[in-house]
N, C-alpha and C. Protein backbone atom coordinates (compact mmCIF):
# COMPACT_ATOMS: atom_id res chain seq x y z
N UNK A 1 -2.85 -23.74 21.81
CA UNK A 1 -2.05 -23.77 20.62
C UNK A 1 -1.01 -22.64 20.71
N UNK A 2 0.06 -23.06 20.19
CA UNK A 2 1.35 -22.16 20.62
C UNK A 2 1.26 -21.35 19.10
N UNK A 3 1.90 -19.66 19.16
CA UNK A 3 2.26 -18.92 17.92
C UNK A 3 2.68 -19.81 17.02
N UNK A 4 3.63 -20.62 17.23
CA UNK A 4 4.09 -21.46 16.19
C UNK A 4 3.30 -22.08 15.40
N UNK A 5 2.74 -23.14 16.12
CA UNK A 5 1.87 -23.49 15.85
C UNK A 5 0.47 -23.12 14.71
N UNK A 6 0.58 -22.24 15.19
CA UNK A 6 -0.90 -21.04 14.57
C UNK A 6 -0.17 -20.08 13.01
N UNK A 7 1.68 -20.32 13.21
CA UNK A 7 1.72 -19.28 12.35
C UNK A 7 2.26 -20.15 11.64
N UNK A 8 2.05 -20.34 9.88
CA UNK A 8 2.43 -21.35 8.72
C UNK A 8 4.20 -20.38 8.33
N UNK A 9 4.71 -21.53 8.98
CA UNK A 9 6.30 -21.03 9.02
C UNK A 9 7.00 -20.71 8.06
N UNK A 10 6.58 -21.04 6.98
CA UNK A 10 6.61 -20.76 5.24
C UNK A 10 6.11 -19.92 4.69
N UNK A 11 5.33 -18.99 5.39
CA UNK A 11 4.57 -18.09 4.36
C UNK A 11 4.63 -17.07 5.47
N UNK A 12 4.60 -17.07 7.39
CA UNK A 12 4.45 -16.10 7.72
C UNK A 12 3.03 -15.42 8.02
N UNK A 13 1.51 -16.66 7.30
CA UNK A 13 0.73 -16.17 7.86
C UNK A 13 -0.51 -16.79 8.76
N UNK A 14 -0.73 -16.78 9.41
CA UNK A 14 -1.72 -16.78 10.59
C UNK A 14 -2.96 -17.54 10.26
N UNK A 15 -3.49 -18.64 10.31
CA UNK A 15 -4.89 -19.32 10.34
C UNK A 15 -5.90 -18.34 10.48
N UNK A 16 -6.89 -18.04 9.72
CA UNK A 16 -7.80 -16.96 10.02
C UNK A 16 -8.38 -16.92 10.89
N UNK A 17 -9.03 -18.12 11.68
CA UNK A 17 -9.44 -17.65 12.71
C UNK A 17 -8.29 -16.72 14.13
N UNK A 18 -7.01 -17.25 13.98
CA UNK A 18 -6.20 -16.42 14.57
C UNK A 18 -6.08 -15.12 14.08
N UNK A 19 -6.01 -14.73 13.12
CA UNK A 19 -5.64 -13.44 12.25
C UNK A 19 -7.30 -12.44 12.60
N UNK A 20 -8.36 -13.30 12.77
CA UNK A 20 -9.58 -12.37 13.09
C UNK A 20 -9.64 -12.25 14.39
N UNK A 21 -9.20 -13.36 15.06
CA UNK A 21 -9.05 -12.91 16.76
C UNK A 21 -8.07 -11.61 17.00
N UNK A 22 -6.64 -11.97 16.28
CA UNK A 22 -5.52 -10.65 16.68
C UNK A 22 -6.17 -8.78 16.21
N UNK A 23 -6.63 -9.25 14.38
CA UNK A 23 -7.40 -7.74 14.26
C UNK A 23 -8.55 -7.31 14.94
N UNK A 24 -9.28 -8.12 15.67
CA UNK A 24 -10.28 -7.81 16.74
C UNK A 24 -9.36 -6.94 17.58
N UNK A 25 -8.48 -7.38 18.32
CA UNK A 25 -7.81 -6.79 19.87
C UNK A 25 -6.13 -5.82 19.39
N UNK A 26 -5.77 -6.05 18.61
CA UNK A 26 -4.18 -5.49 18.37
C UNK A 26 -4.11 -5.28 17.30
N UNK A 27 -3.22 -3.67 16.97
CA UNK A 27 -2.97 -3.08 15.98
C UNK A 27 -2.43 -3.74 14.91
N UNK A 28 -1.93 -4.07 13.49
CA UNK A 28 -1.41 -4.77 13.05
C UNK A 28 -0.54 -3.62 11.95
N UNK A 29 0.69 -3.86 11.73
CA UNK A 29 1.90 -3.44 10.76
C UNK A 29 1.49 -3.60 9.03
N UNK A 30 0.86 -2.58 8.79
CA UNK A 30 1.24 -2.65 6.99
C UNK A 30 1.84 -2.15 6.42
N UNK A 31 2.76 -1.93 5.06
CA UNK A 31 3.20 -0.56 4.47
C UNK A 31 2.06 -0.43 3.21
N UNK A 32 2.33 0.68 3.18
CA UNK A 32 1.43 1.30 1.65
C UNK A 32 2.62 1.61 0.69
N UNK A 33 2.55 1.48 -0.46
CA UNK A 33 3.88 2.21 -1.22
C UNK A 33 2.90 2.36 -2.32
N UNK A 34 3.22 3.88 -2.70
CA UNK A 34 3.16 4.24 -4.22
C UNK A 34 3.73 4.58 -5.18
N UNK A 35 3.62 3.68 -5.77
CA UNK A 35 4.72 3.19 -7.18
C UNK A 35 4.57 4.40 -7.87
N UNK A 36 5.87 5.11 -8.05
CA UNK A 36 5.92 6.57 -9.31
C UNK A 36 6.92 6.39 -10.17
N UNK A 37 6.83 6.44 -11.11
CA UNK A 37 7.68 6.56 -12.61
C UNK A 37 8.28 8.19 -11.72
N UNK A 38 9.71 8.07 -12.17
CA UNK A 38 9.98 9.74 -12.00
C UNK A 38 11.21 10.04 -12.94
N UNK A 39 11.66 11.04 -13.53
CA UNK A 39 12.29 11.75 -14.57
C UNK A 39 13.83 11.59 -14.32
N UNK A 40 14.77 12.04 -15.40
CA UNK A 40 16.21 11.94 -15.11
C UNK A 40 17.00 12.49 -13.92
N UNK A 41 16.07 14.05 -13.55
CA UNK A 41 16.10 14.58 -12.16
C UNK A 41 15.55 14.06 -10.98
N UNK A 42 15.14 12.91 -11.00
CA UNK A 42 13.96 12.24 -9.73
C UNK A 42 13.11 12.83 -9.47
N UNK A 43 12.45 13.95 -10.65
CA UNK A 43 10.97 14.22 -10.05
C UNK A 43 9.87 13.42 -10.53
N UNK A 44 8.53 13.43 -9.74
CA UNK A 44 7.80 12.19 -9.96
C UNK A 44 6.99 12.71 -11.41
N UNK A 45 6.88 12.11 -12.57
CA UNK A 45 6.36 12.33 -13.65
C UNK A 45 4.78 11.43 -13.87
N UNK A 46 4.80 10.48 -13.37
CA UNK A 46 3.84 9.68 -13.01
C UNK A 46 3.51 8.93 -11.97
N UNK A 47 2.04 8.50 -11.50
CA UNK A 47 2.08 8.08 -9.95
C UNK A 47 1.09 6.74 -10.74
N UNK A 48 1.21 5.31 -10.12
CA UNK A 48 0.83 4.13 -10.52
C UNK A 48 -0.20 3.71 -9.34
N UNK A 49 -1.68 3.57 -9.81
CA UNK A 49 -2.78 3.07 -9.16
C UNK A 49 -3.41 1.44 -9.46
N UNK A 50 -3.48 0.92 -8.62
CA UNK A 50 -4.28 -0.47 -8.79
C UNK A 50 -5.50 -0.07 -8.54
N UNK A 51 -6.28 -0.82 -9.53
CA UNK A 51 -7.97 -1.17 -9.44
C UNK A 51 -8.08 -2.41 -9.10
N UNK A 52 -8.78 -2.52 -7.56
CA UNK A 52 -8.71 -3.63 -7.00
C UNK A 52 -10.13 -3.44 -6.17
N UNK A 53 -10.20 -4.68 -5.16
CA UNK A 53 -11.40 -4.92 -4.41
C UNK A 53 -11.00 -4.05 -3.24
N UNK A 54 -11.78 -3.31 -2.62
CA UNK A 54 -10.99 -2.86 -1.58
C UNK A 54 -11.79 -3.35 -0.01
N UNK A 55 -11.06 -3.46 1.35
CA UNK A 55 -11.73 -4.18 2.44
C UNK A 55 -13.41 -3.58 2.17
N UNK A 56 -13.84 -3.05 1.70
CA UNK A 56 -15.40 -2.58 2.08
C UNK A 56 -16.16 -3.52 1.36
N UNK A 57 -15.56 -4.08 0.12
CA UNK A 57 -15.69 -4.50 -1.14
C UNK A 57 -16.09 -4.08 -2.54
N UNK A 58 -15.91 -2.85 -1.98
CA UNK A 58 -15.96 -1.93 -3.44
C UNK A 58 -14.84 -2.29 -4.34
N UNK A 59 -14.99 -1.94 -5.76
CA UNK A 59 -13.82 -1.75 -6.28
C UNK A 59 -13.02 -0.43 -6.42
N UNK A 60 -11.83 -0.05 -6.33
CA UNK A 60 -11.17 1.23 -5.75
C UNK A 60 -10.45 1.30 -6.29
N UNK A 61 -9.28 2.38 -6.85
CA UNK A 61 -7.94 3.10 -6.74
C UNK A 61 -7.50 2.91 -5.87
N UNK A 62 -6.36 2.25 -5.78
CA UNK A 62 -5.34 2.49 -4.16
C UNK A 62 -3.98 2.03 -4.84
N UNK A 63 -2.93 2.17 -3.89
CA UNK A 63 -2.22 1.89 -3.93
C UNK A 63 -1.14 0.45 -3.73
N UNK A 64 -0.83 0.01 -3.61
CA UNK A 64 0.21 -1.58 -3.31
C UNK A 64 -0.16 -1.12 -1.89
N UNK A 65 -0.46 -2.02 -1.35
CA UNK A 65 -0.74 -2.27 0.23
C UNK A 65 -0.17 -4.00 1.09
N UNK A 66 -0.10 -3.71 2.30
CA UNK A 66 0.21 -5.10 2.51
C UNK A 66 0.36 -5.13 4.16
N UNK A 67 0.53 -6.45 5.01
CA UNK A 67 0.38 -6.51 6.19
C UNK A 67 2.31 -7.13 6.30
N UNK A 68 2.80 -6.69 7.20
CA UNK A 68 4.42 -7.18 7.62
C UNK A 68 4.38 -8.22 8.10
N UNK A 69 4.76 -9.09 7.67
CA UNK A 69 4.97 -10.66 8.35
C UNK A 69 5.87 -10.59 9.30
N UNK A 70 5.47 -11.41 10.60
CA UNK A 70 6.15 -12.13 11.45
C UNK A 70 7.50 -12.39 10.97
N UNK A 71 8.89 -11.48 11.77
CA UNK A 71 10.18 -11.86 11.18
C UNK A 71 10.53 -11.20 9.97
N UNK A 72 9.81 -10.71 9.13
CA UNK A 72 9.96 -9.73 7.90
C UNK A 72 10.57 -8.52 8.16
N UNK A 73 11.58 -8.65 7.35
CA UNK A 73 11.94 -6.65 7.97
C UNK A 73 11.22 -5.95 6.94
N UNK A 74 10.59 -4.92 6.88
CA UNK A 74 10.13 -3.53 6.42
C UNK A 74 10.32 -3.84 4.76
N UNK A 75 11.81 -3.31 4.48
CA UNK A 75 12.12 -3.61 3.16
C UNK A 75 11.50 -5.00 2.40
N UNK A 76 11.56 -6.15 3.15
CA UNK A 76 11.62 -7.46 2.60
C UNK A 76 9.64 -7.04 2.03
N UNK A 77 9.00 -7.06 3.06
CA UNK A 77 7.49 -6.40 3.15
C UNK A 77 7.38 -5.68 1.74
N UNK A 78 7.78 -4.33 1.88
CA UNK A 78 7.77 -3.66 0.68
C UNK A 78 8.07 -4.51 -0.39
N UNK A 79 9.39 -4.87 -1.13
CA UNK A 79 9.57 -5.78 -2.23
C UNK A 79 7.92 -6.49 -2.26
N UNK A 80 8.07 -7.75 -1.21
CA UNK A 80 6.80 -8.51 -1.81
C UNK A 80 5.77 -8.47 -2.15
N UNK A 81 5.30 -7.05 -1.05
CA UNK A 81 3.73 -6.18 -1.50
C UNK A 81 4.03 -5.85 -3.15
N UNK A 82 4.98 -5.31 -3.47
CA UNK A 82 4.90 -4.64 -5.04
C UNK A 82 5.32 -5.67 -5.87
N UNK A 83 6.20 -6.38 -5.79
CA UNK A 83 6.41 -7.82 -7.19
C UNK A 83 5.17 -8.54 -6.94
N UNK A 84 4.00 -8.55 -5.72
CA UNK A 84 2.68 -9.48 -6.21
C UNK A 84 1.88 -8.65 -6.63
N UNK A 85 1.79 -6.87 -6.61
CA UNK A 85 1.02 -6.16 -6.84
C UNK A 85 1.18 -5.80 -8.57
N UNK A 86 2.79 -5.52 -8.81
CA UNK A 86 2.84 -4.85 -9.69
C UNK A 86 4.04 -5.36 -10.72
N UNK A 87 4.16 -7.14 -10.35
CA UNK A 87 4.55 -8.23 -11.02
C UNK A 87 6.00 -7.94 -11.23
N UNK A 88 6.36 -9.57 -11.37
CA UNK A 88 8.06 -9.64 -11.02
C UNK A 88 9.19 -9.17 -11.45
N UNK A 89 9.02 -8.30 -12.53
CA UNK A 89 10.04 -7.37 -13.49
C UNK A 89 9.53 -5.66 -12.98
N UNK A 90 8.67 -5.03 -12.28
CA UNK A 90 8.02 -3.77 -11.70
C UNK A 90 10.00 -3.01 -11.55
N UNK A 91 10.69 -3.72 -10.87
CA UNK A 91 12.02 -3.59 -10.77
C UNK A 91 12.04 -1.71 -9.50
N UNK A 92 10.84 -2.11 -8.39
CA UNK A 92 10.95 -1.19 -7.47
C UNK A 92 12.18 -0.91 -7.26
N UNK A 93 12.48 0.42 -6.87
CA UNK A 93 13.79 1.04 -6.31
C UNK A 93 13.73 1.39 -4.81
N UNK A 94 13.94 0.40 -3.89
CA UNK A 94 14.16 0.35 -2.64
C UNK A 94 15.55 0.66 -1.90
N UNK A 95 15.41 1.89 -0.85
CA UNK A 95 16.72 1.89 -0.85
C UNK A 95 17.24 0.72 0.60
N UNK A 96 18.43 0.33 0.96
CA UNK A 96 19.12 -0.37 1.66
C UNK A 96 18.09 0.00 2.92
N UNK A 97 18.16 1.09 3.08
CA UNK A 97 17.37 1.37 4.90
C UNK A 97 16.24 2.31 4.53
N UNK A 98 14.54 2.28 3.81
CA UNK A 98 13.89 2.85 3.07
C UNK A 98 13.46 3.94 4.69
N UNK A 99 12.86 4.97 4.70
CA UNK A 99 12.17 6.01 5.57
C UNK A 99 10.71 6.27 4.96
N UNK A 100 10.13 6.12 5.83
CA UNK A 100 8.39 6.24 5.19
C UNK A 100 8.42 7.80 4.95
N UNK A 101 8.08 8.25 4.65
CA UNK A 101 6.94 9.77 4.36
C UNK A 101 6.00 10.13 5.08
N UNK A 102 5.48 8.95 5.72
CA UNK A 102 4.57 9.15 6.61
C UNK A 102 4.02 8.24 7.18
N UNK A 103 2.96 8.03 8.66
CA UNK A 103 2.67 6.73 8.79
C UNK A 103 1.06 7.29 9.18
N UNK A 104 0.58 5.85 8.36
CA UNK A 104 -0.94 6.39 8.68
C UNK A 104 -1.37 5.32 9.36
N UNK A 105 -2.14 5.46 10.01
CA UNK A 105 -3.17 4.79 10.82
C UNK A 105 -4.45 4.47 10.11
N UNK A 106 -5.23 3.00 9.66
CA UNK A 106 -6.30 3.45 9.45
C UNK A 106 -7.11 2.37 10.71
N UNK A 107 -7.98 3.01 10.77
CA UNK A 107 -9.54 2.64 11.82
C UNK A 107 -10.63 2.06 11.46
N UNK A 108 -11.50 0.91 12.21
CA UNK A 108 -12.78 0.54 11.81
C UNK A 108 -13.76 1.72 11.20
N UNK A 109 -13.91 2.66 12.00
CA UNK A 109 -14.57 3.97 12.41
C UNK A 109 -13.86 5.16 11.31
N UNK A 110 -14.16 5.11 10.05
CA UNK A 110 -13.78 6.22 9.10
C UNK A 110 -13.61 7.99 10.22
N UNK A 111 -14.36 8.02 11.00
CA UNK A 111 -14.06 9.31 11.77
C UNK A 111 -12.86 10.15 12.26
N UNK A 112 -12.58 8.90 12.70
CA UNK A 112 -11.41 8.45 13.61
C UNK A 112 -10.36 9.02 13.13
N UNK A 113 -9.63 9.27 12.10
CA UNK A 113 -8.01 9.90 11.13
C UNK A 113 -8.44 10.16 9.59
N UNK A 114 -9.63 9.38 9.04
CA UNK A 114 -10.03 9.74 7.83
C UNK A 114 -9.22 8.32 7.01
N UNK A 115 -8.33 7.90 7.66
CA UNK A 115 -8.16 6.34 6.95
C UNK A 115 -9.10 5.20 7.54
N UNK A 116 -9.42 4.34 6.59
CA UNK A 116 -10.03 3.81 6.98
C UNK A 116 -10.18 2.20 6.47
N UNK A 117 -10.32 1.27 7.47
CA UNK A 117 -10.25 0.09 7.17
C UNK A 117 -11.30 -0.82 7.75
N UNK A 118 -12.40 -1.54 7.77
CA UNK A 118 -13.72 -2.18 7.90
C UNK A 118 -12.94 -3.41 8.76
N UNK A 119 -12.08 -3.45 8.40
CA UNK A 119 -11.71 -4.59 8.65
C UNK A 119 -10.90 -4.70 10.50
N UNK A 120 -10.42 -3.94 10.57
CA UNK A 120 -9.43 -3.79 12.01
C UNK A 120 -8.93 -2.23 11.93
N UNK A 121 -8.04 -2.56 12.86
CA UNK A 121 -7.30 -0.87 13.30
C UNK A 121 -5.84 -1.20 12.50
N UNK A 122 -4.66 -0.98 11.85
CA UNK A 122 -3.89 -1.20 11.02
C UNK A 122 -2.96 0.19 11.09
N UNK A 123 -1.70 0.41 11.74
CA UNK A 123 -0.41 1.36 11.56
C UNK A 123 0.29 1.13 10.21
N UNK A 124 0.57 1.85 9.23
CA UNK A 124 1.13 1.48 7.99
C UNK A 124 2.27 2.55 7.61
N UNK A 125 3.58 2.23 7.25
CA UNK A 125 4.26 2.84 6.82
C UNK A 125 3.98 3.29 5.67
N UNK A 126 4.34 4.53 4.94
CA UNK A 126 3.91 5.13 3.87
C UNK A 126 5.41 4.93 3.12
N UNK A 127 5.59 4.74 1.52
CA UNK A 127 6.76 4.80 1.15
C UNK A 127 6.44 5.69 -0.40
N UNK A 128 7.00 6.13 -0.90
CA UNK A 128 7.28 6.75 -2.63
C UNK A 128 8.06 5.08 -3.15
N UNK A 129 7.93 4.67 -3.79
CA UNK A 129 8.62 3.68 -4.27
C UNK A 129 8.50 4.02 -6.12
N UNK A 130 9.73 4.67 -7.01
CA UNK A 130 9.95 4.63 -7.54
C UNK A 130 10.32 3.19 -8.54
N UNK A 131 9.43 3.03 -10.00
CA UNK A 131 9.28 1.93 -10.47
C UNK A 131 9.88 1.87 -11.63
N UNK A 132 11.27 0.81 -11.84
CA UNK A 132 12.30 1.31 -13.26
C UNK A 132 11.49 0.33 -14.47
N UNK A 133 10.86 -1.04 -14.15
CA UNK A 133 10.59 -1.67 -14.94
C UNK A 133 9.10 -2.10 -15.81
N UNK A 134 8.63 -3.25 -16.16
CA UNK A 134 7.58 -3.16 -16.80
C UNK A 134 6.50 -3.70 -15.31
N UNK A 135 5.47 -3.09 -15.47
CA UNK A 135 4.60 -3.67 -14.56
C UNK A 135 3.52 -4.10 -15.17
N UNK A 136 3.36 -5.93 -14.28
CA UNK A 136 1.99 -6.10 -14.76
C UNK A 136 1.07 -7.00 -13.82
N UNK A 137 -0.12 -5.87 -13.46
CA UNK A 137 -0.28 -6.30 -12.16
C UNK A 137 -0.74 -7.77 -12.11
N UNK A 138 -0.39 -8.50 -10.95
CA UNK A 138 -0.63 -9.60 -10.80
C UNK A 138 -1.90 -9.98 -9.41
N UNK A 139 -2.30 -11.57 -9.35
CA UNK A 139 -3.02 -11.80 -8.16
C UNK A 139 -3.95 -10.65 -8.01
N UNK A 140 -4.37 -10.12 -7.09
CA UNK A 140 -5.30 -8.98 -6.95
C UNK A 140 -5.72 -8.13 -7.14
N UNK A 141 -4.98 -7.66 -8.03
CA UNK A 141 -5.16 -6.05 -8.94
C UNK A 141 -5.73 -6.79 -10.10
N UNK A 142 -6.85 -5.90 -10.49
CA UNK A 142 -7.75 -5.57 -11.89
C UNK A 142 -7.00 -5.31 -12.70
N UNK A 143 -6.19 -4.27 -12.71
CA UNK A 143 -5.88 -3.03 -13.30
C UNK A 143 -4.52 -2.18 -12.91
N UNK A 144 -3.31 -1.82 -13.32
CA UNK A 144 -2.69 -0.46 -13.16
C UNK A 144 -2.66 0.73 -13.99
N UNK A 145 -3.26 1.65 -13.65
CA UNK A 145 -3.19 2.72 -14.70
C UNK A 145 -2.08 3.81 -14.28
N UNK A 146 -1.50 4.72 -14.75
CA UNK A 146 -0.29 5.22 -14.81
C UNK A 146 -0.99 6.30 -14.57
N UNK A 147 -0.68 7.61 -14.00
CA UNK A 147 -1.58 8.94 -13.78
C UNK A 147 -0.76 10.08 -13.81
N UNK A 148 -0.43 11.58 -14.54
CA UNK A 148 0.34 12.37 -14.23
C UNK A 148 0.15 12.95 -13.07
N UNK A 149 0.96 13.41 -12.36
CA UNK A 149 0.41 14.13 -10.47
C UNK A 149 -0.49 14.59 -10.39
N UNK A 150 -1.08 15.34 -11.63
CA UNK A 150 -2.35 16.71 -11.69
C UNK A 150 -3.42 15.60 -11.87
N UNK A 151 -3.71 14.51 -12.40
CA UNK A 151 -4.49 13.77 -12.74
C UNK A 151 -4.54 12.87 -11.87
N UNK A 152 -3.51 12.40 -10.66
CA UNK A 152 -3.64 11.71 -9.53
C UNK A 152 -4.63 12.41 -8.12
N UNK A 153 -4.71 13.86 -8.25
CA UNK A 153 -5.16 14.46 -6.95
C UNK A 153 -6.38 14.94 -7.60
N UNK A 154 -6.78 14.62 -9.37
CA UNK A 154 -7.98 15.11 -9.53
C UNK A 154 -9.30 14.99 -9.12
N UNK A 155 -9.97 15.65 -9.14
CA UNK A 155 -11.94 15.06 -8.43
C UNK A 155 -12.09 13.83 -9.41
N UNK A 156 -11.71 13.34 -10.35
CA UNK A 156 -12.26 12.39 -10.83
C UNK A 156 -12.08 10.90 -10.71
N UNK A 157 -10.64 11.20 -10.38
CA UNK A 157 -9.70 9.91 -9.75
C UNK A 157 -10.02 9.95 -8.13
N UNK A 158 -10.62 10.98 -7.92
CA UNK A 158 -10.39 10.89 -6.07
C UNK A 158 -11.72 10.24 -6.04
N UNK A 159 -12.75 10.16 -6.94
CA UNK A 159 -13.59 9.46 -6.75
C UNK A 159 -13.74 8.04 -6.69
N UNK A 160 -12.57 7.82 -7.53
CA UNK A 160 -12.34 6.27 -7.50
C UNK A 160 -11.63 5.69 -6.14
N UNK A 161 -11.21 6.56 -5.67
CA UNK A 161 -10.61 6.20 -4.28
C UNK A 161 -11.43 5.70 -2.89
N UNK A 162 -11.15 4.70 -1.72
CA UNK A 162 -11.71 4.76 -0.91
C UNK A 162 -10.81 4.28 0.41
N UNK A 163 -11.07 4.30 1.20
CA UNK A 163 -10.42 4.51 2.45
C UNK A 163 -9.19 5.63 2.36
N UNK A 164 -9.24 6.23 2.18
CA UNK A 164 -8.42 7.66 2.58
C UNK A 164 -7.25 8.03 1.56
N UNK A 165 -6.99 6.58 0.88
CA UNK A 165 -6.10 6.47 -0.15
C UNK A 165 -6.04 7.85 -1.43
N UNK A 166 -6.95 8.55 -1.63
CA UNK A 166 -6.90 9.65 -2.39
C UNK A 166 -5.77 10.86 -1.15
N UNK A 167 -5.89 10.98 0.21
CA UNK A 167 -5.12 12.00 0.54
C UNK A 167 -4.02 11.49 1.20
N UNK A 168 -3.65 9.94 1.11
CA UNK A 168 -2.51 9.39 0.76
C UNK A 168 -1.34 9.90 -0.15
N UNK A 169 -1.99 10.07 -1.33
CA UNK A 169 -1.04 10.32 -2.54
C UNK A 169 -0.63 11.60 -2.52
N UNK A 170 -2.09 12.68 -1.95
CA UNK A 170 -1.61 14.22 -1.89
C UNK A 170 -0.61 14.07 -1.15
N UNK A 171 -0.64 13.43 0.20
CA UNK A 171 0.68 13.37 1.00
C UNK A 171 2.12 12.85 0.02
N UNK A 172 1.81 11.48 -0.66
CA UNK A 172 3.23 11.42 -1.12
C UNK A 172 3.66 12.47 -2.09
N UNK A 173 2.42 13.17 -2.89
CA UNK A 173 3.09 13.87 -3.61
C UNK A 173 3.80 15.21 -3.04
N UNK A 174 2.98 16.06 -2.20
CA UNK A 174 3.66 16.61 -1.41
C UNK A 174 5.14 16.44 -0.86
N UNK A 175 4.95 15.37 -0.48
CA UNK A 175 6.35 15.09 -0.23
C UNK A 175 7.60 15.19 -1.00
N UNK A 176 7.32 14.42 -2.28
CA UNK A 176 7.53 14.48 -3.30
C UNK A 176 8.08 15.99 -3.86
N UNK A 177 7.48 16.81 -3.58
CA UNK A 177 7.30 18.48 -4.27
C UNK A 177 7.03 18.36 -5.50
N UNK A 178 5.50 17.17 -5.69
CA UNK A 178 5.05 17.16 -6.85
C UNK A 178 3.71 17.49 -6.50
N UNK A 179 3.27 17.91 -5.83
CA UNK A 179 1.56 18.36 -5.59
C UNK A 179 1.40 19.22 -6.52
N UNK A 180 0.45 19.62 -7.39
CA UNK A 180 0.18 20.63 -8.37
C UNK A 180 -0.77 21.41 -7.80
């Protein structure tokens, strides 16, 4: 059976049994973006979490996550991860040519970088994605709750976190020069 074949040319994604053969043997492309409300100066005033299922099957804090489709550029990826995460008016602020913050790796093997995914080995661009409109999460998210920075890196929220996604955010906020 040819790629074509195997890949649904409309959507970009892969028959599962292909998609569990490829995350068995080869890395696969996701971005992470975390959606922040930020102030008239662009500093981040709030950071936006989904309560969702996460690969372990816990339910978790994380962020908009997603895998890059075949032929997708980066940006296109981003948009779709957040209008299905954080519904079609969220009105993300993407710029023309976005730059990650960082890129994480996560691993079967939690040891391995401290990200972590049950599922395969996964390279993911990291983004800040600033959010102008109403969000309401859609498809897979439980839940978005809105968090001030000090209340995003707290022990109480980091508990809700799993696969590495709590020192995710320290990173964006850092980045940010919103770490408290």
């Amino acid at each position: 059976m040819t790629l074509s074949e195997q890949l649904d040319t409309k959507t970009g994604w892969l028959d599962h049994e292909t998609l569990d053969n490829i995350r068995a043997n080869v890395p696969l492309v996701y971005v992470d973006a975390v959606p922040v409300r930020v102030d008239e100066l662009g500093n981040v005033v709030r950071v936006g979490l989904l309560l969702r299922q996460a690969a372990d099957g816990s339910l978790s804090r994380m962020v908009v996550s997603g895998r890059v489709l075949f032929g997708e550029r980066v940006r296109e990826a981003l948009l779709r991860h957040c209008e299905k995460d954080l519904g079609p008016v969220a009105l993300p602020q993407i710029p023309a040519n976005p730059a990650p913050f960082t890129v994480v790796e996560y691993f079967p093997d939690a040891e391995i970088s401290g990200f972590h995914d049950p599922r395969h080995h996964a390279v993911s661009l990291a983004y800040l994605v600033p959010v102008a409109g109403d969000c309401q999460p859609t498809q897979e998210a439980l839940d978005l709750e809105w968090y001030s920075p000090a209340d995003a890196v707290s022990e109480r929220v980091r508990r809700e976190m799993t696969g590495g996604h709590d020192r995710l955010i320290r990173l964006a906020l850092a980045h940010a020069g919103a770490l408290p």
